[in-house]
N, C-alpha and C. Protein backbone atom coordinates (compact mmCIF):
# COMPACT_ATOMS: atom_id res chain seq x y z
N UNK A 1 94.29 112.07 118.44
CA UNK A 1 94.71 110.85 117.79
C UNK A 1 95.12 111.09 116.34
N UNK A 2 94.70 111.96 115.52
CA UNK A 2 94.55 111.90 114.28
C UNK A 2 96.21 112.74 113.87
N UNK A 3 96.87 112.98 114.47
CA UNK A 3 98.09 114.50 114.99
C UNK A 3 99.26 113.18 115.42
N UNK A 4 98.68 112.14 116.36
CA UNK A 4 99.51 111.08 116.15
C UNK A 4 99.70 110.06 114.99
N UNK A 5 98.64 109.95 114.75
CA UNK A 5 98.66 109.52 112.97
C UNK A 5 99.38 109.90 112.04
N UNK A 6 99.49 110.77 112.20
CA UNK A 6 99.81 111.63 111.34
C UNK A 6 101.61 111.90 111.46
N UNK A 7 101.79 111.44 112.94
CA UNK A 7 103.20 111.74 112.84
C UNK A 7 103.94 109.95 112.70
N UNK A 8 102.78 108.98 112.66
CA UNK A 8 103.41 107.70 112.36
C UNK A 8 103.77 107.33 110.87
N UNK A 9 102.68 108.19 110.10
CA UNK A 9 102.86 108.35 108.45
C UNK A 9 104.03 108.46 108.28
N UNK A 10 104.28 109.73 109.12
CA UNK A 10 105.68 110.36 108.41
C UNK A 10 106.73 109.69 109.04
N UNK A 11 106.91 109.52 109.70
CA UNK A 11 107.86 108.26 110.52
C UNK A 11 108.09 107.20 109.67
N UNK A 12 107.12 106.79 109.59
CA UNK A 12 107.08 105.69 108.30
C UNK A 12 107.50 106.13 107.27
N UNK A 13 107.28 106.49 106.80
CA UNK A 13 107.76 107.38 105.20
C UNK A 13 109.51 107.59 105.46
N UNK A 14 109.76 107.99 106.52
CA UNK A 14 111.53 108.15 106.94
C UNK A 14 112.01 107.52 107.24
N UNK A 15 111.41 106.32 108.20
CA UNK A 15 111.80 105.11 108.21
C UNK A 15 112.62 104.06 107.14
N UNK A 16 111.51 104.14 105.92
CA UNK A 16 112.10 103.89 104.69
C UNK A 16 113.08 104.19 103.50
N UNK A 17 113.22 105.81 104.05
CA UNK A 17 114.69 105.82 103.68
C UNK A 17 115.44 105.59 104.73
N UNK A 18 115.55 105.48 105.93
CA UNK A 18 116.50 105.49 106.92
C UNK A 18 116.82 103.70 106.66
N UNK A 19 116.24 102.66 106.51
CA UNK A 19 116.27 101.11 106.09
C UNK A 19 117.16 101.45 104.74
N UNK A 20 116.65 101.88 103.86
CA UNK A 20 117.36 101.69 102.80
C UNK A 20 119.09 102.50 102.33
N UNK A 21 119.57 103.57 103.44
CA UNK A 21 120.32 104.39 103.69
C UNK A 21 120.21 105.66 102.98
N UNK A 22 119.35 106.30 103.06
CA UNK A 22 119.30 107.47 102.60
C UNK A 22 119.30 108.53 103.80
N UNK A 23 118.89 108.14 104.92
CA UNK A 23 118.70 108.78 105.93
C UNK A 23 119.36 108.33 106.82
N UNK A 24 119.72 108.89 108.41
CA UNK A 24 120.26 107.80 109.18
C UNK A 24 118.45 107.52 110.20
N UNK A 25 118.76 106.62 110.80
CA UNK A 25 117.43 106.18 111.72
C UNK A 25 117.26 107.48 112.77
N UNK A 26 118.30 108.14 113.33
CA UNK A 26 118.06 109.16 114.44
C UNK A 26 117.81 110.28 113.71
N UNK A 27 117.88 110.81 112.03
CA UNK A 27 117.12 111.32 111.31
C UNK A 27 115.64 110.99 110.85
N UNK A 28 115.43 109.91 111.07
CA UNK A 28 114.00 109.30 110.62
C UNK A 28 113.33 109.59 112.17
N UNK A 29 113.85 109.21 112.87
CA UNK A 29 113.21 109.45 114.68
C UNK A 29 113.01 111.15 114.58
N UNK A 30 113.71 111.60 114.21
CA UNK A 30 113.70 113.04 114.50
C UNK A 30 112.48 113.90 113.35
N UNK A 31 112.10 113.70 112.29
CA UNK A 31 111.52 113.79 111.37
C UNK A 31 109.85 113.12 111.79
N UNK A 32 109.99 112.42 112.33
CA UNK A 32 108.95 111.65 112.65
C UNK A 32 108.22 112.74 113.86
N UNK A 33 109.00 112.69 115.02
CA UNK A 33 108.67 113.64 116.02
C UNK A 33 107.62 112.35 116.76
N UNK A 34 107.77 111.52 116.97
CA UNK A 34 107.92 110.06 117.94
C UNK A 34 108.29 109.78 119.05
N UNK A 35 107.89 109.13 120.14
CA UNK A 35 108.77 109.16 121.10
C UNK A 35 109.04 107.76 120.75
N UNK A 36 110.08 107.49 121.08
CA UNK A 36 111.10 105.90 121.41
C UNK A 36 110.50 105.06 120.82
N UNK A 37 109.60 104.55 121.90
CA UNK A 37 108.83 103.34 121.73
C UNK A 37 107.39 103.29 120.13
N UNK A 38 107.14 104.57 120.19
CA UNK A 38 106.53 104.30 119.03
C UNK A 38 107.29 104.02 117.62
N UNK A 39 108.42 105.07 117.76
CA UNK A 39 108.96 105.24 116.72
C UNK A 39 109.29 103.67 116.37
N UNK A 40 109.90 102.74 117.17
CA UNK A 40 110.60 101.41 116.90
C UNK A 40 109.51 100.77 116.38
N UNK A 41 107.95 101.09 116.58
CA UNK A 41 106.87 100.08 116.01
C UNK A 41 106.80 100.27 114.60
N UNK A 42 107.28 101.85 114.44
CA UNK A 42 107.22 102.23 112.71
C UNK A 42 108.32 101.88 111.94
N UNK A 43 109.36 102.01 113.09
CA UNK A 43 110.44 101.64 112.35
C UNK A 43 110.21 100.09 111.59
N UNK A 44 109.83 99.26 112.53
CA UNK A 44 110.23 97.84 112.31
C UNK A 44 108.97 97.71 110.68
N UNK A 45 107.69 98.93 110.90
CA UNK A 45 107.07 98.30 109.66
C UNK A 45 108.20 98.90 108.40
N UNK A 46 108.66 99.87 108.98
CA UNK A 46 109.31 100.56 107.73
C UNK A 46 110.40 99.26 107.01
N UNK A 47 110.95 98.56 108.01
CA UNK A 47 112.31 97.76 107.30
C UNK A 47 111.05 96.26 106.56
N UNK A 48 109.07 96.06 106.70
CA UNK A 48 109.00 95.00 105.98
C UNK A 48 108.59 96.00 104.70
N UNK A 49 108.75 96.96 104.58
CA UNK A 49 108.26 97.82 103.01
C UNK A 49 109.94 98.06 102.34
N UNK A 50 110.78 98.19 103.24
CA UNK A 50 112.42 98.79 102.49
C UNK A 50 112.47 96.91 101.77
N UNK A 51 112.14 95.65 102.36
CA UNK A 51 112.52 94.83 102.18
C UNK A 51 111.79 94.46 100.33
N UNK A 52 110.35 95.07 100.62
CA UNK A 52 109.51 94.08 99.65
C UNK A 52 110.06 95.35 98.07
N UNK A 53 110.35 95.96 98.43
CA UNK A 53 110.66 97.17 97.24
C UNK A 53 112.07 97.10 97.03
N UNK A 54 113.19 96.50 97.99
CA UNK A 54 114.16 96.00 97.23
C UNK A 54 114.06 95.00 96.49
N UNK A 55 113.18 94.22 96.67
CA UNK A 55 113.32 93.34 96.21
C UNK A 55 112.43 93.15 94.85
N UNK A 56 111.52 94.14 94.41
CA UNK A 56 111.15 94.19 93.40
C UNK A 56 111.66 95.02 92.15
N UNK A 57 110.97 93.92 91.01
CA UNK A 57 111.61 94.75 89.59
C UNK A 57 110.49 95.44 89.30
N UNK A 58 111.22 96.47 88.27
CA UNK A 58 110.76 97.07 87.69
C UNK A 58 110.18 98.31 88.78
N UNK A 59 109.27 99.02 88.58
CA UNK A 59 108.94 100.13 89.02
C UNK A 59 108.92 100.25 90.61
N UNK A 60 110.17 100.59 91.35
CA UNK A 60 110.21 100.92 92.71
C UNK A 60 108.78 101.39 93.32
N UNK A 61 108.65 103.07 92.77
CA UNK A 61 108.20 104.02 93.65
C UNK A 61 106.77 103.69 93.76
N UNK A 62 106.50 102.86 92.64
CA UNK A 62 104.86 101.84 92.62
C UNK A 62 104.92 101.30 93.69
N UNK A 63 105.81 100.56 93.37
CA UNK A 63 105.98 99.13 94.75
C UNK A 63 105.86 99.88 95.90
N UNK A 64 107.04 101.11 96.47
CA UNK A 64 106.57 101.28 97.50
C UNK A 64 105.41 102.27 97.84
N UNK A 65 104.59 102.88 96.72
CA UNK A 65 103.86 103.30 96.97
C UNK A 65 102.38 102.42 97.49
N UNK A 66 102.29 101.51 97.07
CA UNK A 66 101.59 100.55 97.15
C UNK A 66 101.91 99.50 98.71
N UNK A 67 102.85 99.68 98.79
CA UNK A 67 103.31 98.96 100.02
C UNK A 67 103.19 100.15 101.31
N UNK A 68 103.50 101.34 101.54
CA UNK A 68 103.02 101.95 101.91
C UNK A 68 101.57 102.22 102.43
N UNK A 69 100.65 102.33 101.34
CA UNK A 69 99.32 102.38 101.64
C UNK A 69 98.70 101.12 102.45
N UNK A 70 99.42 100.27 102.16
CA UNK A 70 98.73 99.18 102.84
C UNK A 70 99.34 99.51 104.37
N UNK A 71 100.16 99.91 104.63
CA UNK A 71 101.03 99.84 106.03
C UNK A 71 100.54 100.96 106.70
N UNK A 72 99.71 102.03 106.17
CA UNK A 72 99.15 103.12 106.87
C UNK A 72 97.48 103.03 106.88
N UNK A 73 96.90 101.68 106.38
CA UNK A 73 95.00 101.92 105.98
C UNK A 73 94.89 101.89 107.61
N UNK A 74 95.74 101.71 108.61
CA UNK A 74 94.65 101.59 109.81
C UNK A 74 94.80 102.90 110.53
N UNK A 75 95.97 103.74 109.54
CA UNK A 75 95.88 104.89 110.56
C UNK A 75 95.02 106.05 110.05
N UNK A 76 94.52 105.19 108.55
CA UNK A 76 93.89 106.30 107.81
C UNK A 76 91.82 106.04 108.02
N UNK A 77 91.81 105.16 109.01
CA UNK A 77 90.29 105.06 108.87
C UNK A 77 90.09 106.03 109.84
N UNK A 78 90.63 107.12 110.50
CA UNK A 78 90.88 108.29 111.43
C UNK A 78 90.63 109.15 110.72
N UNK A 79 90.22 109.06 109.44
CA UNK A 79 90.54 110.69 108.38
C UNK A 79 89.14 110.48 107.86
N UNK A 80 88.48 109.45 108.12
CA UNK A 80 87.14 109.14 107.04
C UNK A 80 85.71 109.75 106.62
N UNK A 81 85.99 110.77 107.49
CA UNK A 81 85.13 112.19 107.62
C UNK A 81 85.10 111.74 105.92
N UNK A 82 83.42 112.23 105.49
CA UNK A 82 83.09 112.51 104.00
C UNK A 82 83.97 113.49 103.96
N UNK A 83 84.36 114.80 104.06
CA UNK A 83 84.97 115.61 103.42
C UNK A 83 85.98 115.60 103.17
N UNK A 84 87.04 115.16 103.79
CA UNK A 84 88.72 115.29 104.12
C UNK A 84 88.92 114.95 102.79
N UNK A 85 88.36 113.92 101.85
CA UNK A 85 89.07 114.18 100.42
C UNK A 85 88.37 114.46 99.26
């Protein structure tokens, strides 16, 4: 599970440039290493984080850094081992 997690992060993370055009989406699918159906669940969170960070001023990479974390806490209670950080 934690190997699939791990590949929804990054999905997500490509997702958001692939929403905003930096990427194309079958580059974000491919980067991700997803099959289909998951990928479209990340995708769709990826386009409500491309939305809330266009739309904010001032410091982007905050915004979406912050928007981000919130869109990955459920894949990260998988990592919560005391040690991992």
């Amino acid at each position: 599970m934690k190997k699939e997690n791990i590949k929804k992060m990054t999905g997500l993370f490509a997702a958001v440039f692939a929403h905003t055009g930096h990427i194309s989406k079958e580059d974000a699918k491919e980067i991700s290493g997803l099959d289909d159906g998951t990928f479209e669940q990340v995708y769709q969170k990826a386009s409500t984080i491309a939305d809330k960070v266009t739309k904010t001023e001032g410091k982007k990479m905050d915004a979406f850094l912050d928007h981000y974390a919130k869109e990955i806490e459920e894949w990260m209670k998988h990592f919560e081992d005391p040690g991992f950080f």
